[in-house]
Protein backbone atom coordinates (compact mmCIF):
# COMPACT_ATOMS: atom_id res chain seq x y z
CA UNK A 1 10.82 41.65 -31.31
CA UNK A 2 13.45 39.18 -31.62
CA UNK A 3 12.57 35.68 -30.49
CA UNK A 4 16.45 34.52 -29.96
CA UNK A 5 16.01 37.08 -26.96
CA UNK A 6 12.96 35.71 -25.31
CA UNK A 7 15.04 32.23 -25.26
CA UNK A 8 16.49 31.36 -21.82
CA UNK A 9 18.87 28.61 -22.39
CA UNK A 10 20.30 26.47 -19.82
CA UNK A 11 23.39 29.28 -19.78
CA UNK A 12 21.08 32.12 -20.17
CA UNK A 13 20.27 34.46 -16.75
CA UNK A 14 17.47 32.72 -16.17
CA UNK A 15 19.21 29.32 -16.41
CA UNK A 16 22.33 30.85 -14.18
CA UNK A 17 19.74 31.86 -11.71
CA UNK A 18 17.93 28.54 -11.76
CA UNK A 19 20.90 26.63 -11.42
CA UNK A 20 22.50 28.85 -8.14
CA UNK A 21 18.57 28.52 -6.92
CA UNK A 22 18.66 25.02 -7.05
CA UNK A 23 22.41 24.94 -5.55
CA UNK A 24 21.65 26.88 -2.45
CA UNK A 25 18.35 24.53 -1.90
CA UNK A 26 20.73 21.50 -1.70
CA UNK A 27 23.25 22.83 0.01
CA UNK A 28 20.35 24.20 2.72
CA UNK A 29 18.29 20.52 2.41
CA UNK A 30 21.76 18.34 3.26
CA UNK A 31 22.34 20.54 5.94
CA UNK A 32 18.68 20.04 6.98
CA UNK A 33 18.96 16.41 7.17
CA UNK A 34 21.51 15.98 8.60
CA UNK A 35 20.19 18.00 11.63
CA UNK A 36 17.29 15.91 11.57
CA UNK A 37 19.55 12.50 11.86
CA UNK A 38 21.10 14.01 14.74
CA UNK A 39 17.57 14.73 16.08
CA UNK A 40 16.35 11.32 15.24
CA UNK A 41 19.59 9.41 17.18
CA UNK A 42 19.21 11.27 20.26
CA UNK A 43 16.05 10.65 20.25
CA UNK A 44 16.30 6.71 19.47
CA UNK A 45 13.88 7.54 16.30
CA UNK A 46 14.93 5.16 13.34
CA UNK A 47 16.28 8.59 10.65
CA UNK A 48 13.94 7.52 7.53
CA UNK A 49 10.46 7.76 9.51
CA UNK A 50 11.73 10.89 11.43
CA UNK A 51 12.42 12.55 7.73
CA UNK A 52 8.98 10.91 6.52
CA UNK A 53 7.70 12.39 9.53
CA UNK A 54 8.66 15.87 8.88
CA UNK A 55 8.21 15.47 5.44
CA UNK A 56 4.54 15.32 5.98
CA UNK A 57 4.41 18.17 8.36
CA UNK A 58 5.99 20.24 6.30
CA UNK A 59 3.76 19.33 3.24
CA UNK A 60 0.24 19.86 5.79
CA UNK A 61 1.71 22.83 7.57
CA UNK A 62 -0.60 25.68 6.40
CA UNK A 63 -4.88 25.44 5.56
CA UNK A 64 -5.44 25.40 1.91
CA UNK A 65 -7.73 26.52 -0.57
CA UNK A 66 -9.48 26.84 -3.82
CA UNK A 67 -8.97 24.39 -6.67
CA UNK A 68 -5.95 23.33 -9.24
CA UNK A 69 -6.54 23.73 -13.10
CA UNK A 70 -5.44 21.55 -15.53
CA UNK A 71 -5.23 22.68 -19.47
CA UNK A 72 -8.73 21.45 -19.40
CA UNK A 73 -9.70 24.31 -17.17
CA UNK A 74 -8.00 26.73 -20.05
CA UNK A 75 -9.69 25.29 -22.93
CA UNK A 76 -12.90 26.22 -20.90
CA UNK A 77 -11.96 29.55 -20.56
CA UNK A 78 -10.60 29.44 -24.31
CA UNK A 79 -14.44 28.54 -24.97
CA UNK A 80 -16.25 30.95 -23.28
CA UNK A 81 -17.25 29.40 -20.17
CA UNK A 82 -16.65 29.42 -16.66
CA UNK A 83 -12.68 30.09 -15.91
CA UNK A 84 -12.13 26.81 -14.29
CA UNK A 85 -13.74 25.11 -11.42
CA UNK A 86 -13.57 26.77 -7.71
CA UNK A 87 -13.66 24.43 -5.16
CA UNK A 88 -14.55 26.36 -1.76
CA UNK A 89 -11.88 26.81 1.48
CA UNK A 90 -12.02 23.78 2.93
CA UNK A 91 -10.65 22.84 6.83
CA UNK A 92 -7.19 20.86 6.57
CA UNK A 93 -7.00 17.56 6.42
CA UNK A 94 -5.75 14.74 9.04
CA UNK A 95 -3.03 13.84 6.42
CA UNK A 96 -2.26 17.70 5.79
CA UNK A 97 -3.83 18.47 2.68
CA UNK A 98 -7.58 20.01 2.69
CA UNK A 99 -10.09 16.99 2.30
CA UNK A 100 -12.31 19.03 -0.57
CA UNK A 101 -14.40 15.99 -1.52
CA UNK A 102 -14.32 14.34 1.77
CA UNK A 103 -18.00 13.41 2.87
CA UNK A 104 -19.78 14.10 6.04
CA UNK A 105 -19.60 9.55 6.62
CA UNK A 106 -16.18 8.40 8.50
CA UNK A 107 -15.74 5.76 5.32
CA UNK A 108 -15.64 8.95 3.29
CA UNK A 109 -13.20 10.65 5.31
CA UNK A 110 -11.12 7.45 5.62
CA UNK A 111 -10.60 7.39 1.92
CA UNK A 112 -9.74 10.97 1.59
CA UNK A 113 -7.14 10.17 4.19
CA UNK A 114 -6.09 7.48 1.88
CA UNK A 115 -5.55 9.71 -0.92
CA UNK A 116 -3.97 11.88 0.94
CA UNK A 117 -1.34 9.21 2.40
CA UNK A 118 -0.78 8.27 -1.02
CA UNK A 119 0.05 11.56 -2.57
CA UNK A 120 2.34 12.26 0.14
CA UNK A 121 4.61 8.57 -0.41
CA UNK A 122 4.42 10.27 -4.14
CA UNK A 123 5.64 13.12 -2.77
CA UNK A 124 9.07 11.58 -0.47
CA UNK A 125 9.71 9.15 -3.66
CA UNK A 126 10.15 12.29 -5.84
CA UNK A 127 13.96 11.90 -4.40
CA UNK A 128 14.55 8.69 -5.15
CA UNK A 129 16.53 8.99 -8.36
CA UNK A 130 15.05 5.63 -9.04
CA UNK A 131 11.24 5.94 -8.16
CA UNK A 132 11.28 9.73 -9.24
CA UNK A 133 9.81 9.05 -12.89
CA UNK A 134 7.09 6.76 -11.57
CA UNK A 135 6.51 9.25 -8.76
CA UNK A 136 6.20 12.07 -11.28
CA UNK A 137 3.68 10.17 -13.47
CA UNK A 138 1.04 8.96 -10.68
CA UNK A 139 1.31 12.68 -8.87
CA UNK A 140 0.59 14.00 -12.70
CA UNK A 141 -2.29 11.44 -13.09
CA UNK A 142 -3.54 12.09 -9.58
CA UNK A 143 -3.39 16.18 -10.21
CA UNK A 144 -7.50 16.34 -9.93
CA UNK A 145 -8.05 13.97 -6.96
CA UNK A 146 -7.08 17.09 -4.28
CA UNK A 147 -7.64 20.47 -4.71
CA UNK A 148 -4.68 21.71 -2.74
CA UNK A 149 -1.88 19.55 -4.37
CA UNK A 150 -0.28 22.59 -6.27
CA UNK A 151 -0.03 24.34 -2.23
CA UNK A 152 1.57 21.11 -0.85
CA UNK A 153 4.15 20.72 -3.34
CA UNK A 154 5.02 24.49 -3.43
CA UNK A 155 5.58 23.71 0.44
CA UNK A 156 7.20 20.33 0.32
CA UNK A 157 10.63 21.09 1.26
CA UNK A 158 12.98 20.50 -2.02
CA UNK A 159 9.61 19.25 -4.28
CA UNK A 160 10.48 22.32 -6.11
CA UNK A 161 13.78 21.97 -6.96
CA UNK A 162 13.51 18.45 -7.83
CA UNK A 163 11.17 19.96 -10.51
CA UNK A 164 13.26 22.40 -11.83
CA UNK A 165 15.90 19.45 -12.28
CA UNK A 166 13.60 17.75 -14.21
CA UNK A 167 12.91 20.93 -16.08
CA UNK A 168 16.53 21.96 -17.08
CA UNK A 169 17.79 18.66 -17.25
CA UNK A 170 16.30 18.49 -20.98
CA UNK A 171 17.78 21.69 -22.43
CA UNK A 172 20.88 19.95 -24.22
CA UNK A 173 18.49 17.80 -26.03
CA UNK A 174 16.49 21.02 -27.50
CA UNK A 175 19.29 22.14 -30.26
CA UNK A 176 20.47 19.87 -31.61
CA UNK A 177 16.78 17.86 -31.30
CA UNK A 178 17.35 14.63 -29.68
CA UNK A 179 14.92 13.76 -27.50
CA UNK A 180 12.53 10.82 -27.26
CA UNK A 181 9.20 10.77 -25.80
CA UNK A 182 9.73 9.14 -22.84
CA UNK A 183 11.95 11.53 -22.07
CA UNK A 184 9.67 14.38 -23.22
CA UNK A 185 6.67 12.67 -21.30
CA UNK A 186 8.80 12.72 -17.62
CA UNK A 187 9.13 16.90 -18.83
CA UNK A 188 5.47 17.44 -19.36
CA UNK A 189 4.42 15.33 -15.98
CA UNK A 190 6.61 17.67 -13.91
CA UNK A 191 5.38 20.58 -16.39
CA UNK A 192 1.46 19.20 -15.21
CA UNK A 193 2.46 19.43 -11.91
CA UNK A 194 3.98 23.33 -12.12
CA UNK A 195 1.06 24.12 -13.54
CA UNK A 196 -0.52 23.15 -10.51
CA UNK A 197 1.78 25.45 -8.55
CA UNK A 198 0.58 28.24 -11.48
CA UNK A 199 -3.36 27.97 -10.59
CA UNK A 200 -3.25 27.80 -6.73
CA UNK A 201 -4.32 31.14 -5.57
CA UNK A 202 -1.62 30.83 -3.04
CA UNK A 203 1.23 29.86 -4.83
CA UNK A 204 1.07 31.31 -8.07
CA UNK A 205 2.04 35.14 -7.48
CA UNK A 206 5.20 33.79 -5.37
CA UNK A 207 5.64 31.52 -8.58
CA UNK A 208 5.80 34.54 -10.58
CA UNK A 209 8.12 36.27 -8.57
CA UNK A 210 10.40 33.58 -8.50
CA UNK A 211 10.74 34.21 -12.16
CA UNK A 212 10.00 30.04 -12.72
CA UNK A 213 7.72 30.75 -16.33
CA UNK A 214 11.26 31.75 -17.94
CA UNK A 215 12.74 27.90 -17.53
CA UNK A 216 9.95 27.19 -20.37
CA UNK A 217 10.88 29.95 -22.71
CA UNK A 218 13.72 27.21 -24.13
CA UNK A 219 10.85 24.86 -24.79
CA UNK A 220 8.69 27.68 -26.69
CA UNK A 221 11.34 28.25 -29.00
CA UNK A 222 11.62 24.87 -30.27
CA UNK A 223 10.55 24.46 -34.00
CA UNK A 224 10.39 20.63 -34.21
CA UNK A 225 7.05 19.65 -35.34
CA UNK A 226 7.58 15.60 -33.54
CA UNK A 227 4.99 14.91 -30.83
CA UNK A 228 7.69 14.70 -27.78
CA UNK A 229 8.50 18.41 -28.62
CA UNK A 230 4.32 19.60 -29.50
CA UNK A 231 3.87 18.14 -26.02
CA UNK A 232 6.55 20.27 -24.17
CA UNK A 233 5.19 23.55 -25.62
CA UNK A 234 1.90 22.67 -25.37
CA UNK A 235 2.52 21.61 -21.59
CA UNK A 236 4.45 24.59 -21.15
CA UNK A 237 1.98 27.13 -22.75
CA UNK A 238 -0.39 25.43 -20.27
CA UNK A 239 1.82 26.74 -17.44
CA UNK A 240 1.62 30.32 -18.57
CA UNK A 241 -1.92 29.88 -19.75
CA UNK A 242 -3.15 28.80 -15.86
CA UNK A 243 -1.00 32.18 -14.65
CA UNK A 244 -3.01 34.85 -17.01
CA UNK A 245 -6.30 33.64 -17.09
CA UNK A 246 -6.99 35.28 -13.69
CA UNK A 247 -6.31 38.99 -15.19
CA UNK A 248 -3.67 40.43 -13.28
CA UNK A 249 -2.04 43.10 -14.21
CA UNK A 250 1.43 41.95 -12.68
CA UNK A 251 1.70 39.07 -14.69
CA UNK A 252 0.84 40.51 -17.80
CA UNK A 253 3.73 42.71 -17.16
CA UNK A 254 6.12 39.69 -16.59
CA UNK A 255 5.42 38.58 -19.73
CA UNK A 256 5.42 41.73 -21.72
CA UNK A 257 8.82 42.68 -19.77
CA UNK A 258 10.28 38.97 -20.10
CA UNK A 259 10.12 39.08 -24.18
CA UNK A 260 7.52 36.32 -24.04
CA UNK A 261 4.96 37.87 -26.57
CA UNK A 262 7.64 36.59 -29.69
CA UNK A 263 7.50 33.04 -28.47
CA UNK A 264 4.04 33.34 -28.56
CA UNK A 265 3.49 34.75 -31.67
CA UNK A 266 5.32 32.48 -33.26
CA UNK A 267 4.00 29.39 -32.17
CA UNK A 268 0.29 31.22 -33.12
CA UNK A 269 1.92 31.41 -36.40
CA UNK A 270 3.72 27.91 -36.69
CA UNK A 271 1.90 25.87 -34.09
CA UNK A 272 -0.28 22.98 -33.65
CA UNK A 273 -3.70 23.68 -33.44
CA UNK A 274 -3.78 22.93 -29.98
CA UNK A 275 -0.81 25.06 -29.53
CA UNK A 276 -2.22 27.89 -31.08
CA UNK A 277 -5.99 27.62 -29.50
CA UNK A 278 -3.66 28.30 -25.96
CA UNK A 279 -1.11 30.93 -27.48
CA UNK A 280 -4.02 32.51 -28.91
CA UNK A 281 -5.76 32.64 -25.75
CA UNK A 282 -2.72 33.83 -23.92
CA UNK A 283 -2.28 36.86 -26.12
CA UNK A 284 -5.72 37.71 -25.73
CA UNK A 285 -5.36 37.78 -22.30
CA UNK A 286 -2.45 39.70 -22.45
CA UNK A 287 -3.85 42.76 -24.98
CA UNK A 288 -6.90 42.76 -22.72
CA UNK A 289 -4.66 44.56 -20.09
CA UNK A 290 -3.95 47.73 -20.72
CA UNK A 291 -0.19 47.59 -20.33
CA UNK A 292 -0.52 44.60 -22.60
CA UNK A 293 -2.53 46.72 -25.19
CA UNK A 294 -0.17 49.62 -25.22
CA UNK A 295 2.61 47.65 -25.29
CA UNK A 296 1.34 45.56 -28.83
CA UNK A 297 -0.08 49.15 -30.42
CA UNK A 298 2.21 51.77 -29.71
CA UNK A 299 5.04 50.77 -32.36
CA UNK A 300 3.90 50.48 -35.82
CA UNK A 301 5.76 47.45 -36.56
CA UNK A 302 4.68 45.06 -33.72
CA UNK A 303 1.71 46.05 -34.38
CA UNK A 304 1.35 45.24 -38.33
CA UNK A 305 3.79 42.17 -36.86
CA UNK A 306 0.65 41.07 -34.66
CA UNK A 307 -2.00 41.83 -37.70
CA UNK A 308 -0.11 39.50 -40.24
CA UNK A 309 -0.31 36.72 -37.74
CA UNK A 310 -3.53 36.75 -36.93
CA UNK A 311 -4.33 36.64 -40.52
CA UNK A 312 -2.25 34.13 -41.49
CA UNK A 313 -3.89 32.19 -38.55
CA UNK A 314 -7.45 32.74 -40.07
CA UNK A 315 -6.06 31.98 -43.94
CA UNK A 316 -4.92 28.41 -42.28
CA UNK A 317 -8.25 27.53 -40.89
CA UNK A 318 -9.38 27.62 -44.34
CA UNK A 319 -8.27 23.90 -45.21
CA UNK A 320 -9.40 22.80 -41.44
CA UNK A 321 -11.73 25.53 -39.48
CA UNK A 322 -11.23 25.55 -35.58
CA UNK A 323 -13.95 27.19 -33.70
CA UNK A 324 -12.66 27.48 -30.93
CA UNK A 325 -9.18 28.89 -32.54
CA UNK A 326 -11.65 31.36 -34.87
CA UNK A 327 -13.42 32.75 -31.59
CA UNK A 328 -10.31 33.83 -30.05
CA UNK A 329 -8.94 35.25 -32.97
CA UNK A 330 -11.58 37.38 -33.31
CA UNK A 331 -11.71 38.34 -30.03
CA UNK A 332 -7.84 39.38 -30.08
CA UNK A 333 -8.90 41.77 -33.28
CA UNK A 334 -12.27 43.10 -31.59
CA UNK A 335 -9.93 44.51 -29.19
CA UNK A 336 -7.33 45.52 -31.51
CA UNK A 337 -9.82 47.47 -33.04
CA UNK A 338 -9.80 50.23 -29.75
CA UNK A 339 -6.37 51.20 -31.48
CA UNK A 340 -7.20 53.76 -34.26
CA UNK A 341 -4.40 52.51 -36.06
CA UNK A 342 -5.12 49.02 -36.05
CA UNK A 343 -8.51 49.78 -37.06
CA UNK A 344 -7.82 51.61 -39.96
CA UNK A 345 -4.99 48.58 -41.09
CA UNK A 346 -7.97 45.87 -40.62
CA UNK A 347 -10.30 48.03 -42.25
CA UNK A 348 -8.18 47.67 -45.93
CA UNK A 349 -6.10 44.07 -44.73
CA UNK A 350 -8.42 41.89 -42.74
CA UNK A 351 -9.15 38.44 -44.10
CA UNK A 352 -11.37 38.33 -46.32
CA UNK A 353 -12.27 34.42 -45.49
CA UNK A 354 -13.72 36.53 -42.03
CA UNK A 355 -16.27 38.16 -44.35
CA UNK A 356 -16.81 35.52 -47.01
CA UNK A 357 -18.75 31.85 -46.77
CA UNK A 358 -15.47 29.94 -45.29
CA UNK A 359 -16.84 29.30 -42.33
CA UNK A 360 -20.30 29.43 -42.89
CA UNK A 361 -21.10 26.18 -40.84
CA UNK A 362 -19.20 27.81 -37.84
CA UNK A 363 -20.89 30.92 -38.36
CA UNK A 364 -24.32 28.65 -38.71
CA UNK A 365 -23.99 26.79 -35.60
CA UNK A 366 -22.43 28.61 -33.08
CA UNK A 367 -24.42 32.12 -31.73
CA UNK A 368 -21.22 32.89 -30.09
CA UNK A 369 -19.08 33.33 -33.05
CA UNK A 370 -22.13 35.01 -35.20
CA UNK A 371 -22.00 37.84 -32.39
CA UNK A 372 -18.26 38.44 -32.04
CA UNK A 373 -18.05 38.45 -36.73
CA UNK A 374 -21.31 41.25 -35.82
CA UNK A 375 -19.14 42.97 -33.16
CA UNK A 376 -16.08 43.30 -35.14
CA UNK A 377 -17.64 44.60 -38.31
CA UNK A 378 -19.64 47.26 -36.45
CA UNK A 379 -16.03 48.43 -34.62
CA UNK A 380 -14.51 48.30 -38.00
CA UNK A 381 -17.58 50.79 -39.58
């Protein structure tokens, strides 16, 4: 379990791969437009509202669906309730994208169509080198207003790339650290808006496939405790949190085959606590799978790895208890505890601040916690 392997720097495979991705979309998009100039003289069109044109055709091509998550919808899940709103199929919209919230009234439709007209302008100013950092902060703001915004930007012809720029653009300033937090806040908007990509139904299995969660692995591996580098892992765990939450078994397997589960442990270990409420959640997720599971228990040594950090988690609560953190914590060792093994090592090693008065006010207040401390200690009998 070395984390130095689980790092994808921007001359790692997955930055090589990135990188020729990203070269072949440009090469493809130039050739695109300048078809589409041609088009637009023979025609007598004027070329920018012919590519604005088919820019929004492209974006509106397909009916969308279901709803986008934001962190927010993670910490829910993280919390034990409902895994994220579900908004339900909804026709397409005149603009292209699915009018969700539109109302039955034409002034509520007109406003919808509004919206929609605006997030598509934030969409064509994405490449405009000089309107692209604005453009990525208003779409990031703007991430709630329309349920299908993850779809249209998967679909928006070069949107992609132009986010994987943004993504890969940062790695020199990683190691040695060096960057600010304006620069770090342009990463996490076009992090916000992946993560959109990550909870469409649609889009996030092609996502997957497309190998996209490794371009965050650099930012996981970063050790600075500043704010403009807490944000980028934070952002990016939010990424990979939005992908597992739904319990598929083939992303699990990305991310136990992908070396990911070092990363994570890690920043469990080392984190924020925001940082490790969503790593913790993550690898919970993950060991609830049974490829997951096996993969954590069958060698002694990740395993006993796994057991020290989720003690050392609980022994830090001590000076500032988490709840939330505690619940999924003890949730990751209730199902440890299927694993004879790891039963028998928690049995002699557990924490003893889990049996003690630490976090008697926790244990007090919230019924929740009370019956996963009642659960564990019965598995561990």
């Amino acid at each position: 379990m070395n984390p130095g392997n689980a790092v994808g720097g921007p001359h790692s495979t997955s930055g090589m791969v990135a990188q020729n991705y990203m070269y072949a979309q440009q090469q493809h998009q130039h050739q695109h437009q300048h078809q589409q100039n041609a088009m637009s003289q023979s025609k007598g069109i004027d070329a920018a509202n012919y590519q604005n044109q088919a820019m929004y055709a492209r974006i509106g091509g397909q009916g969308m669906s279901a709803a986008p998550g934001a962190i927010a919808g993670i910490y829910s899940s993280v919390a034990g309730n409902s895994a994220g709103s579900m908004a339900p199929a909804s026709a397409l919209g005149a603009g292209g994208i699915s009018g969700a919230h539109s109302n039955a009234n034409g002034s509520g439709q007109a406003v919808v169509n509004s919206e929609n007209e605006t997030l598509y302008q934030l969409m064509i100013e994405l490449f405009s080198a000089t309107n692209r950092e604005q453009a990525l902060a208003e779409l990031s703001q703007r991430r709630d207003q329309n349920p299908d915004l993850g779809l249209a930007l998967w679909n928006a012809y070069g949107v992609m790339t132009i986010l994987y720029q943004e993504i890969i653009a940062i790695y020199p300033l990683l190691n040695p650290p060096a960057l600010t937090m304006p620069v770090s806040n342009r990463a996490c908007n076009s992090l916000a808006l992946l993560q959109l990509v990550a909870t469409h139904e649609h889009t996030r299995m092609q996502l997957l496939k497309a190998n996209v969660p490794q371009l965050l692995y650099p930012f996981l591996s970063t050790t600075s405790k500043a704010k403009q580098y807490d944000n980028l892992r934070l952002t990016s765990l939010g990424v990979i949190g939005a992908l597992v939450k739904y319990d598929n078994h083939e992303v699990i397997s990305f991310f136990v085959t992908t070396e990911f589960l070092p990363l994570c442990l890690k920043i469990m270990d080392i984190g924020s606590e925001l940082c490790k409420v969503v790593a913790t959640f993550i690898f919970q997720k993950i060991i609830l799978d049974d490829g997951g599971f096996h993969y954590v228990t069958s060698h002694p040594k990740r395993l006993h790895t796994v057991l020290v950090i989720l003690n050392n988690v609980i022994n830090q609560m001590v000076a500032a208890p988490s709840g939330r953190l505690l619940k999924s914590v003890t949730k990751c060792l209730i199902r440890l505890a299927d694993n004879p093994k790891a039963k028998d090592e928690m049995r002699e090693g557990i924490s003893e601040h889990l049996r003690d008065s630490t976090f008697a006010q926790i244990f007090a207040e919230d019924v929740s916690y009370r019956r996963l401390i009642y659960q564990l200690m019965i598995k561990l009998t």
